[in-house]
PDB file of N, CA and C in Angstrom:
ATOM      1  N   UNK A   1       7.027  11.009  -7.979  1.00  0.00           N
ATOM      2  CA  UNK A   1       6.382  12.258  -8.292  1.00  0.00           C
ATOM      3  C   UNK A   1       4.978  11.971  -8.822  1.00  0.00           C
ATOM      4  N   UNK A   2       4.075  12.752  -8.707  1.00  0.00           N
ATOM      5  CA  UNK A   2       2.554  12.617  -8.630  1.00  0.00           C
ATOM      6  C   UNK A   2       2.086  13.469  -9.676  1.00  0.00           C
ATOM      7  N   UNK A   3       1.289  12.940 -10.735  1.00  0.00           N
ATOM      8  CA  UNK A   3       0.990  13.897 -11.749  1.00  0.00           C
ATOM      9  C   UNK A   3      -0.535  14.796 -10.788  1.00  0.00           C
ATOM     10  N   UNK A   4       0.150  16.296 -11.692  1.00  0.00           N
ATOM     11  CA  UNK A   4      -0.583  17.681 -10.994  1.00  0.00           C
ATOM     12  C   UNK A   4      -1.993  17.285 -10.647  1.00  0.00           C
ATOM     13  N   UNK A   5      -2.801  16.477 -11.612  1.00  0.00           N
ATOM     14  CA  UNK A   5      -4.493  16.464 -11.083  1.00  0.00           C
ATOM     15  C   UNK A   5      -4.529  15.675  -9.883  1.00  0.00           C
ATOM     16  N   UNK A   6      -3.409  15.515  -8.831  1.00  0.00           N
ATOM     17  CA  UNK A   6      -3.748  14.769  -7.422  1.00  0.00           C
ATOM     18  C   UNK A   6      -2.713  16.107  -6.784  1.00  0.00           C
ATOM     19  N   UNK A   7      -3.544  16.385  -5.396  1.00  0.00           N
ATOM     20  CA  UNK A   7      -2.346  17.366  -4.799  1.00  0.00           C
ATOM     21  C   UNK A   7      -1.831  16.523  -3.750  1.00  0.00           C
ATOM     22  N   UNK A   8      -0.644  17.055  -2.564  1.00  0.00           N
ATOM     23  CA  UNK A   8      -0.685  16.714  -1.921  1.00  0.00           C
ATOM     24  C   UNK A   8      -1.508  16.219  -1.042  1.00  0.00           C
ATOM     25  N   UNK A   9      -2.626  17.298  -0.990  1.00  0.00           N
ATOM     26  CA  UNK A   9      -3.621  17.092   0.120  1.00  0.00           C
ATOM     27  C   UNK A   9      -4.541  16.038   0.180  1.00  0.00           C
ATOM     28  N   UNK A  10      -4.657  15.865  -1.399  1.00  0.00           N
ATOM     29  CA  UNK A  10      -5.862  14.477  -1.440  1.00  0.00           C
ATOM     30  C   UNK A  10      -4.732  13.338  -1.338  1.00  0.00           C
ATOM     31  N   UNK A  11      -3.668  13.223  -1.707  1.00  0.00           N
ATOM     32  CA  UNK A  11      -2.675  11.986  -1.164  1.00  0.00           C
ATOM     33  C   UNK A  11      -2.973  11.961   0.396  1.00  0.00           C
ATOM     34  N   UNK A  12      -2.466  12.943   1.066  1.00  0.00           N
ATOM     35  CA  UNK A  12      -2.450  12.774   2.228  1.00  0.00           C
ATOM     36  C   UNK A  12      -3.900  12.267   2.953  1.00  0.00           C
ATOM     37  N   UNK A  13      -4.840  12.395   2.702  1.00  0.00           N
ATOM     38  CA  UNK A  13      -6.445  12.661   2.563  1.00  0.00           C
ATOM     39  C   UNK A  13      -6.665  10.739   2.509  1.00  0.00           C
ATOM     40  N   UNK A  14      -6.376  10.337   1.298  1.00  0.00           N
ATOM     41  CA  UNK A  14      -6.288   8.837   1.057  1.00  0.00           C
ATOM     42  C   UNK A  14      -5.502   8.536   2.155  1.00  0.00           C
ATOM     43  N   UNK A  15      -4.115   8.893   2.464  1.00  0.00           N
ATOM     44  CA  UNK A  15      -3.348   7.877   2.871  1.00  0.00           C
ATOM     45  C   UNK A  15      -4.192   7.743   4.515  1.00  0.00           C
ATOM     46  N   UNK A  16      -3.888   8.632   4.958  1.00  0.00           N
ATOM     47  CA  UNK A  16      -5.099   8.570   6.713  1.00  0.00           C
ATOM     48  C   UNK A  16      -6.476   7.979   6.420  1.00  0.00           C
ATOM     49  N   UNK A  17      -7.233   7.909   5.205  1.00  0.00           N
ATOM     50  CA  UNK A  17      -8.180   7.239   5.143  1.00  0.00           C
ATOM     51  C   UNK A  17      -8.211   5.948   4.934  1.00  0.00           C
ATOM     52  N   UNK A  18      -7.055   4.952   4.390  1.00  0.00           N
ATOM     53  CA  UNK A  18      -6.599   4.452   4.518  1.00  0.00           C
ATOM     54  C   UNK A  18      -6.036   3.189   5.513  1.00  0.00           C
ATOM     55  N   UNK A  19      -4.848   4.010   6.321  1.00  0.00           N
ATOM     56  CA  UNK A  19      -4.654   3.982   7.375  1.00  0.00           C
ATOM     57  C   UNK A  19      -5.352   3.214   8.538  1.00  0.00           C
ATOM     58  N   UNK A  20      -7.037   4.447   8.354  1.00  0.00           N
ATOM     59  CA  UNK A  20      -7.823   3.950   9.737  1.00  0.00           C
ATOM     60  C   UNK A  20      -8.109   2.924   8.982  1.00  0.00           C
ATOM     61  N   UNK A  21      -8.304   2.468   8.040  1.00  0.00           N
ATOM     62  CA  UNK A  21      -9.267   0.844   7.708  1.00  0.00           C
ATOM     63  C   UNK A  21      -8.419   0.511   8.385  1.00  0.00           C
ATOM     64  N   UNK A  22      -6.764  -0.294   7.858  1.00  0.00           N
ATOM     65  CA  UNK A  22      -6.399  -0.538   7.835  1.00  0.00           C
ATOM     66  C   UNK A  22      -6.319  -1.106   9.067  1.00  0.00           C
ATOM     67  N   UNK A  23      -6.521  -0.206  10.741  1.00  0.00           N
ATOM     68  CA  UNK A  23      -6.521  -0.244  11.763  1.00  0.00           C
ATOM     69  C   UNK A  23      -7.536  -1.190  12.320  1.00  0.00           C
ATOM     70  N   UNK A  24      -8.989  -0.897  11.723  1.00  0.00           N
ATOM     71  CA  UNK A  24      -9.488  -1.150  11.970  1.00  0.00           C
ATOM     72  C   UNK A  24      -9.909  -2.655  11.345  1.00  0.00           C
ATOM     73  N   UNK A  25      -9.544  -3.337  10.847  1.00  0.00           N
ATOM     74  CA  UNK A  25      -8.797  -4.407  10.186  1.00  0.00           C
ATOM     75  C   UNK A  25      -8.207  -5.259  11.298  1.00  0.00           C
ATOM     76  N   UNK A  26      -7.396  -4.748  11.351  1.00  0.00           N
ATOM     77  CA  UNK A  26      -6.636  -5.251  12.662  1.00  0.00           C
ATOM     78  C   UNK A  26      -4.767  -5.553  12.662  1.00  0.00           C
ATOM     79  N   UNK A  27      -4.754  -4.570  10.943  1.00  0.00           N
ATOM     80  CA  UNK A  27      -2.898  -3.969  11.215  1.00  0.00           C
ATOM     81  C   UNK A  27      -2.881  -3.175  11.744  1.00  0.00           C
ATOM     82  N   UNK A  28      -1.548  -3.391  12.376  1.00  0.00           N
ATOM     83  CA  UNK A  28      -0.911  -2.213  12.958  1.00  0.00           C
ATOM     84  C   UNK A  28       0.387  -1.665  12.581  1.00  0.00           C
ATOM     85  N   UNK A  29       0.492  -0.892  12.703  1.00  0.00           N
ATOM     86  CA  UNK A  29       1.699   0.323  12.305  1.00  0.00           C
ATOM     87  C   UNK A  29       2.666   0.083  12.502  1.00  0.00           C
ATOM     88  N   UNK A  30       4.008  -0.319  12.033  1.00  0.00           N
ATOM     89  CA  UNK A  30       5.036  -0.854  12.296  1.00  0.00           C
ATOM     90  C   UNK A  30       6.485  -0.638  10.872  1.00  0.00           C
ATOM     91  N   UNK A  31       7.546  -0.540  11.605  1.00  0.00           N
ATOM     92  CA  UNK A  31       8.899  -0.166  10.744  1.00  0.00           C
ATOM     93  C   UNK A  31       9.476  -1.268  10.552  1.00  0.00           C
ATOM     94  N   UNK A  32       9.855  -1.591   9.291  1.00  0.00           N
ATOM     95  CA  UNK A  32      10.560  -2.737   8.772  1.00  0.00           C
ATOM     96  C   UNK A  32      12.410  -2.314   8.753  1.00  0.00           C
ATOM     97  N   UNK A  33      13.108  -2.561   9.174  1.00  0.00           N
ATOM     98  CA  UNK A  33      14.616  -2.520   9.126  1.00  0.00           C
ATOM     99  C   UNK A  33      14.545  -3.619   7.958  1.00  0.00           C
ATOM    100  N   UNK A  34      15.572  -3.110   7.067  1.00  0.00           N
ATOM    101  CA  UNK A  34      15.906  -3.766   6.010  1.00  0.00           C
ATOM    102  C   UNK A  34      17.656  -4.273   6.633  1.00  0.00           C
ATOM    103  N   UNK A  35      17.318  -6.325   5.489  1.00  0.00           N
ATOM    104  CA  UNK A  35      18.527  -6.382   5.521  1.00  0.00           C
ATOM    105  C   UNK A  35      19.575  -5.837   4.744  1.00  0.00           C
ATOM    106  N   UNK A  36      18.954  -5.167   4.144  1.00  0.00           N
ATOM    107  CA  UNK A  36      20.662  -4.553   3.125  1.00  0.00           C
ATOM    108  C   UNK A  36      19.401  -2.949   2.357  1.00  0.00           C
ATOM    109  N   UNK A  37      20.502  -1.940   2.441  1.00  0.00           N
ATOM    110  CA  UNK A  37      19.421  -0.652   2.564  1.00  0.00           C
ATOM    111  C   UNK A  37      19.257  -1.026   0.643  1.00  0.00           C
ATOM    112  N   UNK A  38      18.307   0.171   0.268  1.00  0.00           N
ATOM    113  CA  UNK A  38      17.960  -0.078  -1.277  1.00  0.00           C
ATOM    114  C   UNK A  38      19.024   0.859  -1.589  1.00  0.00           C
ATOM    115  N   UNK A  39      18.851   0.729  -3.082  1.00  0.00           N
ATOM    116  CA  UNK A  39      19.529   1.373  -3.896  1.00  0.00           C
ATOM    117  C   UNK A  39      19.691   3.476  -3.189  1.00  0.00           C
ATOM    118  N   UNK A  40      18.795   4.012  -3.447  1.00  0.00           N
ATOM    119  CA  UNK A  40      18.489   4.340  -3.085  1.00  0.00           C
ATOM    120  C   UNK A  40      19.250   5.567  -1.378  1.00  0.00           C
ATOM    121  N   UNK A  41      19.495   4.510  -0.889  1.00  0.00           N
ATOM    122  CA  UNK A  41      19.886   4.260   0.723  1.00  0.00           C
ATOM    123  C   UNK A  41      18.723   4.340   1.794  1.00  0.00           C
ATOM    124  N   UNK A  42      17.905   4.112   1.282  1.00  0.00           N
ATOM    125  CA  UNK A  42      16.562   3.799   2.392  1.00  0.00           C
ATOM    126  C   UNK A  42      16.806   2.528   3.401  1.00  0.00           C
ATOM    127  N   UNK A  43      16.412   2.762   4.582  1.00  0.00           N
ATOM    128  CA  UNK A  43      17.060   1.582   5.494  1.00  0.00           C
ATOM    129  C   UNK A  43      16.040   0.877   5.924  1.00  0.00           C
ATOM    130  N   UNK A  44      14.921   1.711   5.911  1.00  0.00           N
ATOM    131  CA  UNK A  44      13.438   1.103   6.548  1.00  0.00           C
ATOM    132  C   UNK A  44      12.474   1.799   6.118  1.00  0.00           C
ATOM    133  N   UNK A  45      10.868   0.982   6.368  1.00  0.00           N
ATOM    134  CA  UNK A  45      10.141   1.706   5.631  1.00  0.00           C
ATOM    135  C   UNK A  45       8.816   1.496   6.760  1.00  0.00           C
ATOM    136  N   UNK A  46       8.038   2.114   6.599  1.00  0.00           N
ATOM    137  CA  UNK A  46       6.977   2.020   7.410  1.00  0.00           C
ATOM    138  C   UNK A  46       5.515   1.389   6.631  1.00  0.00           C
ATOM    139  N   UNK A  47       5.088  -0.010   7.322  1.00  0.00           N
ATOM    140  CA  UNK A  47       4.188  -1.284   6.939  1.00  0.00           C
ATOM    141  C   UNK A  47       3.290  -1.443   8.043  1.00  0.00           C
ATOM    142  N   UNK A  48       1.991  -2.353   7.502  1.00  0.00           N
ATOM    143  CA  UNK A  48       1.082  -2.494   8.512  1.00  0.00           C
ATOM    144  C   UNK A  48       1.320  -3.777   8.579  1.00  0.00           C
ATOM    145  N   UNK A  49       1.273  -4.668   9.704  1.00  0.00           N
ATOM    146  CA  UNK A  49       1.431  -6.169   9.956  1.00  0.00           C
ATOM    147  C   UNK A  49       0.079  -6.744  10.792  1.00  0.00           C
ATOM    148  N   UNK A  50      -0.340  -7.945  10.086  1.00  0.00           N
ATOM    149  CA  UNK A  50      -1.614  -8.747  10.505  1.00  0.00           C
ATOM    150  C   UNK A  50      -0.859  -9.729  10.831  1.00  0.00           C
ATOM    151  N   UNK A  51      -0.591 -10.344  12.027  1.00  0.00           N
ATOM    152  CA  UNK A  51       0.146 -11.465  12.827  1.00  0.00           C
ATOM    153  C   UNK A  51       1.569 -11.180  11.709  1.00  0.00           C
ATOM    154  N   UNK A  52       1.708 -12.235  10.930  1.00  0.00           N
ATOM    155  CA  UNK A  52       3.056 -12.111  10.168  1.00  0.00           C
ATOM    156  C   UNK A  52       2.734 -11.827   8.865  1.00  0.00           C
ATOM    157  N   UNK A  53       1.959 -11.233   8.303  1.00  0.00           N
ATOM    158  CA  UNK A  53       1.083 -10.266   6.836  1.00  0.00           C
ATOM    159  C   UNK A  53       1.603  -9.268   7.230  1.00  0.00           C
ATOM    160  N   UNK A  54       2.379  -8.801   6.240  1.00  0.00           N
ATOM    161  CA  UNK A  54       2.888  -7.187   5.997  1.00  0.00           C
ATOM    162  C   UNK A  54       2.073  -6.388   4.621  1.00  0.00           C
ATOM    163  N   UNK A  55       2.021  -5.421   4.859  1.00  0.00           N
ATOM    164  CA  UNK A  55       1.211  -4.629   3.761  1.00  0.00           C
ATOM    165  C   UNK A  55       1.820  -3.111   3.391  1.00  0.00           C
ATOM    166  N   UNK A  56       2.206  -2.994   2.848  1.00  0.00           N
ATOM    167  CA  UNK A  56       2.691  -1.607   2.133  1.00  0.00           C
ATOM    168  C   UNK A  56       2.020  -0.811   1.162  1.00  0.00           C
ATOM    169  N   UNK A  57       2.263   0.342   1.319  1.00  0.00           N
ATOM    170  CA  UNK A  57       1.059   1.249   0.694  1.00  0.00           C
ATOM    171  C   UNK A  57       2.281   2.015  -0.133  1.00  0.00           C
ATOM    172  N   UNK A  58       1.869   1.892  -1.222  1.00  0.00           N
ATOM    173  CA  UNK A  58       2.725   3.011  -2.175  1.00  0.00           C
ATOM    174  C   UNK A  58       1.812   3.532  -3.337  1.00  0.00           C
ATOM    175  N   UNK A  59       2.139   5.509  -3.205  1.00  0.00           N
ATOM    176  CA  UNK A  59       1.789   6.195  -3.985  1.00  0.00           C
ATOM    177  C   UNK A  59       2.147   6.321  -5.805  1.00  0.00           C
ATOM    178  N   UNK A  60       1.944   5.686  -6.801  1.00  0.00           N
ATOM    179  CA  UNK A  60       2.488   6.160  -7.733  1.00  0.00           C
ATOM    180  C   UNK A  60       1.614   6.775  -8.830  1.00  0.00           C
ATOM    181  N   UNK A  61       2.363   6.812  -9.825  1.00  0.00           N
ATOM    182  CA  UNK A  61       2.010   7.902 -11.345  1.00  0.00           C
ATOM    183  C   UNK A  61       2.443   6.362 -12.306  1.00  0.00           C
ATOM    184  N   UNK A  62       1.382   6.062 -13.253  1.00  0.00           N
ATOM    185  CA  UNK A  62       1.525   5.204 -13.973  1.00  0.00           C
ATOM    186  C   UNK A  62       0.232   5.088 -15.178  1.00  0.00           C
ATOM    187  N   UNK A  63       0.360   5.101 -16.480  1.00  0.00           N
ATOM    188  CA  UNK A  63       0.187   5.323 -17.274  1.00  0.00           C
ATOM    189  C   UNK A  63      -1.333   4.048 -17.173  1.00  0.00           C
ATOM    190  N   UNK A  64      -2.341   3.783 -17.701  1.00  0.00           N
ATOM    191  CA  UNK A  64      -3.721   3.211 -17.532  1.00  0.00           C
ATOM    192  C   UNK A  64      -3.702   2.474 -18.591  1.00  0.00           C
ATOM    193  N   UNK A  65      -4.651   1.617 -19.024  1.00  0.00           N
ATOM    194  CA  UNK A  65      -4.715   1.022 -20.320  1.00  0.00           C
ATOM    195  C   UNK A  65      -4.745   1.709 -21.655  1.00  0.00           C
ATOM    196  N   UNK A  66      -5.303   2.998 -21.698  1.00  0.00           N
ATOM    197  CA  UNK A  66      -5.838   3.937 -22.617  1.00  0.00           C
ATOM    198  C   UNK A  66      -4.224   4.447 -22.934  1.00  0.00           C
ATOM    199  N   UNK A  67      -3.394   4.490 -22.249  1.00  0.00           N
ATOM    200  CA  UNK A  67      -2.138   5.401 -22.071  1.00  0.00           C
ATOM    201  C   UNK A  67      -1.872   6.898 -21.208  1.00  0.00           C
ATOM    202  N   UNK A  68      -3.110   6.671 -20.682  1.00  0.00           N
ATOM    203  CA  UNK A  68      -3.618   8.135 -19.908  1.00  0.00           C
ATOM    204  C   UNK A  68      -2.803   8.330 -18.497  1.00  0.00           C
ATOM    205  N   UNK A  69      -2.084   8.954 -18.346  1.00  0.00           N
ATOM    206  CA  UNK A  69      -0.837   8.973 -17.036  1.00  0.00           C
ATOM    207  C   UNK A  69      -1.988   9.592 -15.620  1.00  0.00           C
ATOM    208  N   UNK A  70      -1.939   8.013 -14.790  1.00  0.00           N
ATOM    209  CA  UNK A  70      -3.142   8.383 -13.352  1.00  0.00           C
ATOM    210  C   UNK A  70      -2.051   8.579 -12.365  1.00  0.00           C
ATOM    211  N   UNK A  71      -2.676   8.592 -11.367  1.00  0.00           N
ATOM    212  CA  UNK A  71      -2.024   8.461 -10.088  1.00  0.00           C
ATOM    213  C   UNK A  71      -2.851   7.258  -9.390  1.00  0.00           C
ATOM    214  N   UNK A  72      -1.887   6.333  -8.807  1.00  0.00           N
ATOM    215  CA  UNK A  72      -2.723   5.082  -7.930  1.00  0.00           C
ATOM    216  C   UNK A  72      -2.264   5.149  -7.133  1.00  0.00           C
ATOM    217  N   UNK A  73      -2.698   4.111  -6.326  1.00  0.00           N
ATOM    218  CA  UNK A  73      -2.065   3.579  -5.000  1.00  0.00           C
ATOM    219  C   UNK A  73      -2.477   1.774  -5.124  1.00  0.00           C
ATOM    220  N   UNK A  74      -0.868   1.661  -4.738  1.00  0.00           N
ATOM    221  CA  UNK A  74      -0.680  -0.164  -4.625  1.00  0.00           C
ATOM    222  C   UNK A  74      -0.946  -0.396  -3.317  1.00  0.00           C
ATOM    223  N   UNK A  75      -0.993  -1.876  -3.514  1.00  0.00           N
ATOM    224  CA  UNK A  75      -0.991  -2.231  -1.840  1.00  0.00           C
ATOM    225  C   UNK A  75       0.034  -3.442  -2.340  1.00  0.00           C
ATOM    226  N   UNK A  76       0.820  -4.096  -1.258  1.00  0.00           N
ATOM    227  CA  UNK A  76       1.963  -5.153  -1.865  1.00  0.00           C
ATOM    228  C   UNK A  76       1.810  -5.991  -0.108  1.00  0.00           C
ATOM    229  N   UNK A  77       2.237  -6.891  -0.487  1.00  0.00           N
ATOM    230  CA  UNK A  77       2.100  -8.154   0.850  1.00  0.00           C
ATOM    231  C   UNK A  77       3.342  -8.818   0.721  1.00  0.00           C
ATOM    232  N   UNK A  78       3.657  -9.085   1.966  1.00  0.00           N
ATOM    233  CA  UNK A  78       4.831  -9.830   2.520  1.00  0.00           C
ATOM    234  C   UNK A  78       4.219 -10.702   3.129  1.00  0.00           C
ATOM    235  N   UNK A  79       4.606 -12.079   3.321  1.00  0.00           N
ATOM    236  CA  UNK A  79       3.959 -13.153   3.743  1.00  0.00           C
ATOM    237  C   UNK A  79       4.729 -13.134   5.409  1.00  0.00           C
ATOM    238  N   UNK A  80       5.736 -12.413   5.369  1.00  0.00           N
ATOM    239  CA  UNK A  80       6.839 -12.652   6.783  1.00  0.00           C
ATOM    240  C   UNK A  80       7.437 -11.739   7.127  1.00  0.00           C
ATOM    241  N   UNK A  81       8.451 -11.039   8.318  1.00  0.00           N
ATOM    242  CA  UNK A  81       8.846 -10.220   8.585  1.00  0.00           C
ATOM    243  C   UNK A  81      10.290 -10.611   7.509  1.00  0.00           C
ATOM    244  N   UNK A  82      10.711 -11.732   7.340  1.00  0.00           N
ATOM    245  CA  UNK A  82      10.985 -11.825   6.758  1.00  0.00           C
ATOM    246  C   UNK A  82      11.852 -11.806   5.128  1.00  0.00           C
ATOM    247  N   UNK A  83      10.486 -11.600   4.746  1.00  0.00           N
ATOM    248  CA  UNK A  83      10.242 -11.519   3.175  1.00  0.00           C
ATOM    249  C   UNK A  83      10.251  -9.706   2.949  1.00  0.00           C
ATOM    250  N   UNK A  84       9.640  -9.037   4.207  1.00  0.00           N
ATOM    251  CA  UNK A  84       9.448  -7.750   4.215  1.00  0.00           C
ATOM    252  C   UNK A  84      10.656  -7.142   4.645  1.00  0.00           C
ATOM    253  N   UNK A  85      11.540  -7.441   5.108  1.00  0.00           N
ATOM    254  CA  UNK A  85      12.807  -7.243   5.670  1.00  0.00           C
ATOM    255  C   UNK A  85      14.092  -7.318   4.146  1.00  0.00           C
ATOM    256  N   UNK A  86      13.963  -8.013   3.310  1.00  0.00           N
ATOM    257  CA  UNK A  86      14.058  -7.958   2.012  1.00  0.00           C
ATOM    258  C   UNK A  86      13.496  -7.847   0.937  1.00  0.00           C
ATOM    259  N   UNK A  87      13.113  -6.877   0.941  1.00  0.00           N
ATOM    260  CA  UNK A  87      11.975  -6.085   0.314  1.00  0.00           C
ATOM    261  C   UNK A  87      11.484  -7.476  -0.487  1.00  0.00           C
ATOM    262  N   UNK A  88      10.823  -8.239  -0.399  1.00  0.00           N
ATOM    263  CA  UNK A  88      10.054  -9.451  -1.445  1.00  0.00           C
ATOM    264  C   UNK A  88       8.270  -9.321  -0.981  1.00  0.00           C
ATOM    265  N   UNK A  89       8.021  -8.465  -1.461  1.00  0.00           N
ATOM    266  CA  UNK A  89       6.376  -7.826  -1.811  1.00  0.00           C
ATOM    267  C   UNK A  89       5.710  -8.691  -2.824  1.00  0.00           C
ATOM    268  N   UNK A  90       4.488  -9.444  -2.651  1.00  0.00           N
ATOM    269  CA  UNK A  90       3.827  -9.724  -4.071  1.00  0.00           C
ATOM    270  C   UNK A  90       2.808  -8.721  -4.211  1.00  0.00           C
ATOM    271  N   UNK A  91       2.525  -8.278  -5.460  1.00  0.00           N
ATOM    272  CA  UNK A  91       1.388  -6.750  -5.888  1.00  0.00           C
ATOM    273  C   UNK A  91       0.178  -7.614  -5.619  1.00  0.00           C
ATOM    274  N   UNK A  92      -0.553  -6.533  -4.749  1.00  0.00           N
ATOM    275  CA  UNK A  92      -2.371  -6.360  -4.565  1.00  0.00           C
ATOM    276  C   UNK A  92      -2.540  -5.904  -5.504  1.00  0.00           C
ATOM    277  N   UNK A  93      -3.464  -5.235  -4.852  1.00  0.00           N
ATOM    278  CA  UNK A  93      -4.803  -3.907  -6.193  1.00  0.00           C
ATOM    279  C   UNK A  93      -3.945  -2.824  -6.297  1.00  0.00           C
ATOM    280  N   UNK A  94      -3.813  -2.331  -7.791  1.00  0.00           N
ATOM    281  CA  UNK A  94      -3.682  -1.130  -7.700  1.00  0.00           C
ATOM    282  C   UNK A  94      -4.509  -0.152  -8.193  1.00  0.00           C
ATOM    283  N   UNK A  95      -5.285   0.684  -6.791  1.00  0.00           N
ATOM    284  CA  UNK A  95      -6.456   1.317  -7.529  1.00  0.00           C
ATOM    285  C   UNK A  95      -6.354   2.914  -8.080  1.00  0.00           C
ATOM    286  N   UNK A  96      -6.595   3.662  -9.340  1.00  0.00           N
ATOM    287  CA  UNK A  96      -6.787   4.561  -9.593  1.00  0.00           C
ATOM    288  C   UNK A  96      -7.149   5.683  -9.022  1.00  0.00           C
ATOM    289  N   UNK A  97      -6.876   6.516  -7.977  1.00  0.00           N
ATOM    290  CA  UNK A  97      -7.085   7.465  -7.398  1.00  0.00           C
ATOM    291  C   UNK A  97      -8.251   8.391  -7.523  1.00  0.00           C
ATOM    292  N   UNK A  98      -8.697   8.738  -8.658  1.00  0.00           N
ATOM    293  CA  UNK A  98      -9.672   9.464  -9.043  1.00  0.00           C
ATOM    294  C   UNK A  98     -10.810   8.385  -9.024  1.00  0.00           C
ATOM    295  N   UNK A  99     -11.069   7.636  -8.562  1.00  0.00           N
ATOM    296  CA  UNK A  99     -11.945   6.635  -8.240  1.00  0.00           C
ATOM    297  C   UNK A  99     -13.038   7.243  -7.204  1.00  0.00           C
ATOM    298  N   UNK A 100     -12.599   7.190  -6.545  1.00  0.00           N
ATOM    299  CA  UNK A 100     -13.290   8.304  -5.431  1.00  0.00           C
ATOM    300  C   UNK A 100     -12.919   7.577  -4.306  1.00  0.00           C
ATOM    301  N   UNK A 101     -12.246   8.061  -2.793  1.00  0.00           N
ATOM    302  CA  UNK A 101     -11.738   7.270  -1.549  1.00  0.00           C
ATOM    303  C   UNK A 101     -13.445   6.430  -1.123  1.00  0.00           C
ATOM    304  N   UNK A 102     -14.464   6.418  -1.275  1.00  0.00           N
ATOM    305  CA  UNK A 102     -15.163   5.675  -0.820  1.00  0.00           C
ATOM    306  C   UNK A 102     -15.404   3.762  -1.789  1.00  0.00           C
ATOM    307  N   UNK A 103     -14.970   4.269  -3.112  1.00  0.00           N
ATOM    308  CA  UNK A 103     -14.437   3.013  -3.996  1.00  0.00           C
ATOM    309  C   UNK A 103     -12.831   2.229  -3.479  1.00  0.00           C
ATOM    310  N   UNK A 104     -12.329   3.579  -3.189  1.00  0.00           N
ATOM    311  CA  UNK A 104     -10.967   2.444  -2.541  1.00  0.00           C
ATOM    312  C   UNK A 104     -10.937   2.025  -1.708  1.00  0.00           C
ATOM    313  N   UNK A 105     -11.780   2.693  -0.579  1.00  0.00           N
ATOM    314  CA  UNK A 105     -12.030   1.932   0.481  1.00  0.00           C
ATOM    315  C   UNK A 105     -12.576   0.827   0.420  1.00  0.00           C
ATOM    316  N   UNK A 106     -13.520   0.193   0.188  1.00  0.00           N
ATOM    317  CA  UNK A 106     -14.038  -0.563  -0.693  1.00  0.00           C
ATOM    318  C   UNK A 106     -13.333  -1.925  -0.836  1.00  0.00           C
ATOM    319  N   UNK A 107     -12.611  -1.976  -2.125  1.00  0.00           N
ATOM    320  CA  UNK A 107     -11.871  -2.758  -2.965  1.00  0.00           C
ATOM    321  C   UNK A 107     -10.632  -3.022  -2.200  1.00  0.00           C
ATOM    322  N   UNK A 108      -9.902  -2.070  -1.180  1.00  0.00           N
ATOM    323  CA  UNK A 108      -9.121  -2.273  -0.337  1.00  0.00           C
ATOM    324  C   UNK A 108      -9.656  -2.993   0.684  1.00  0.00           C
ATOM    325  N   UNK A 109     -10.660  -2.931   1.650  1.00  0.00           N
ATOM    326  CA  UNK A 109     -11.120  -4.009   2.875  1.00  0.00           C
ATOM    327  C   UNK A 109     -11.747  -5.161   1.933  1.00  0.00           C
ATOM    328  N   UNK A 110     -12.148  -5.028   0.652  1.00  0.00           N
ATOM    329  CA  UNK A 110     -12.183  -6.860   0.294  1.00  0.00           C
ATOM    330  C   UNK A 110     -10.942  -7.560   0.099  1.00  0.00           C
ATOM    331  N   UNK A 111      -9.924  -6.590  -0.756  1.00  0.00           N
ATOM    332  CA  UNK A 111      -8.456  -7.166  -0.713  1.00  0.00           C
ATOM    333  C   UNK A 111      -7.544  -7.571   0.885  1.00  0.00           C
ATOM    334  N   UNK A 112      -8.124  -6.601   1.754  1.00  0.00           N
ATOM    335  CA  UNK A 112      -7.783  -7.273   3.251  1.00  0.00           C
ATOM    336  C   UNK A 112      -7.856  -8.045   3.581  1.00  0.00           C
ATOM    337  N   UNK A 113      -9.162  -8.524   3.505  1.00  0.00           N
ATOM    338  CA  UNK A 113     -10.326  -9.569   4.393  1.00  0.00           C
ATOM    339  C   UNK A 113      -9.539 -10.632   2.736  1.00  0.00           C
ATOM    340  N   UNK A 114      -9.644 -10.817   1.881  1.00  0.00           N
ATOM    341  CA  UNK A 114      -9.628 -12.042   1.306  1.00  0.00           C
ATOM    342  C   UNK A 114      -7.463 -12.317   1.697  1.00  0.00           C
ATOM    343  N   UNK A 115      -6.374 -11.466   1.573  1.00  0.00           N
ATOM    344  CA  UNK A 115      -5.358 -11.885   1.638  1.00  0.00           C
ATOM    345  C   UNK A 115      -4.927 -12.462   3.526  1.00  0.00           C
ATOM    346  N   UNK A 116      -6.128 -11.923   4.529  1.00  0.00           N
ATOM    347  CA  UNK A 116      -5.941 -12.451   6.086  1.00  0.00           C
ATOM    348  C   UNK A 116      -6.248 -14.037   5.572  1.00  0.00           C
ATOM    349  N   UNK A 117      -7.226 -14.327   4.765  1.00  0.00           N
ATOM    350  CA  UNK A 117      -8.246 -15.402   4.943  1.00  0.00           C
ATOM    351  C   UNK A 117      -6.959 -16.678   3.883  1.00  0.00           C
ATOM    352  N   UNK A 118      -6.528 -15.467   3.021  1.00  0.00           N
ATOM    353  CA  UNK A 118      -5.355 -16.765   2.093  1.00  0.00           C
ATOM    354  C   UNK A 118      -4.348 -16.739   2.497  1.00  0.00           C
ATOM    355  N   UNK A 119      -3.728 -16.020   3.380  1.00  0.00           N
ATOM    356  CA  UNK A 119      -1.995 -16.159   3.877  1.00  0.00           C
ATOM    357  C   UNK A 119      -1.896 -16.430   5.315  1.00  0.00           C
ATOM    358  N   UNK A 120      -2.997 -16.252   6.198  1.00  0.00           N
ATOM    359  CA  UNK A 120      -2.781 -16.628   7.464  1.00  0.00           C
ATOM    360  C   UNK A 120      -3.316 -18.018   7.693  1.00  0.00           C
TER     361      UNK A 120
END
């Protein structure tokens, strides 16, 4: 759940903005089947893959240094289909939303370009 000062629309807004880097990068769009579903019962999830680099994008609500409750967005890496297949993610950036999408864009294609250049 997303605290009220983000609506849907600017989530959705990020996530397609997003997305096209992402594309343009050179992941592509792809469903992970899990070996054993989560808690949850989620069975699969939808990831971008750079040869065998997986990348996951998740929306959350999490409290800042100050204690001030933001909304971010993570990015998490799987080294393998693998590792992504059991959910074993190590955390990227997680950037603050109210940042403005031209800062995340940003800080997200340097976090791209430097995790192609250290895991592949």
């Amino acid at each position: 759940m997303f605290h009220k000062t983000d609506s849907n629309e600017n989530i959705d807004f990020v996530r397609s903005k997003v997305e096209k880097l992402l594309e343009q990068v050179g992941f592509i769009e792809t469903i992970v089947y899990f070996i054993c579903k989560l808690p949850d019962g989620t069975e699969n999830e939808k990831v971008y893959r750079y040869n065998e680099l997986h990348c996951k994008i998740t929306f959350l609500t999490r409290k800042n240094t100050l204690g001030i409750l933001k909304n971010w967005i993570l990015f998490e890496y799987a080294n393998n289909l693998h590792d992504a297949q059991w959910h074993m993610y190590d955390d990227g950036d997680m950037i603050p939303l109210d940042v403005g999408i031209d800062i995340i864009l940003l800080e997200l294609e340097n976090e791209l370009r430097k995790e192609i250049v250290d895991r592949t």
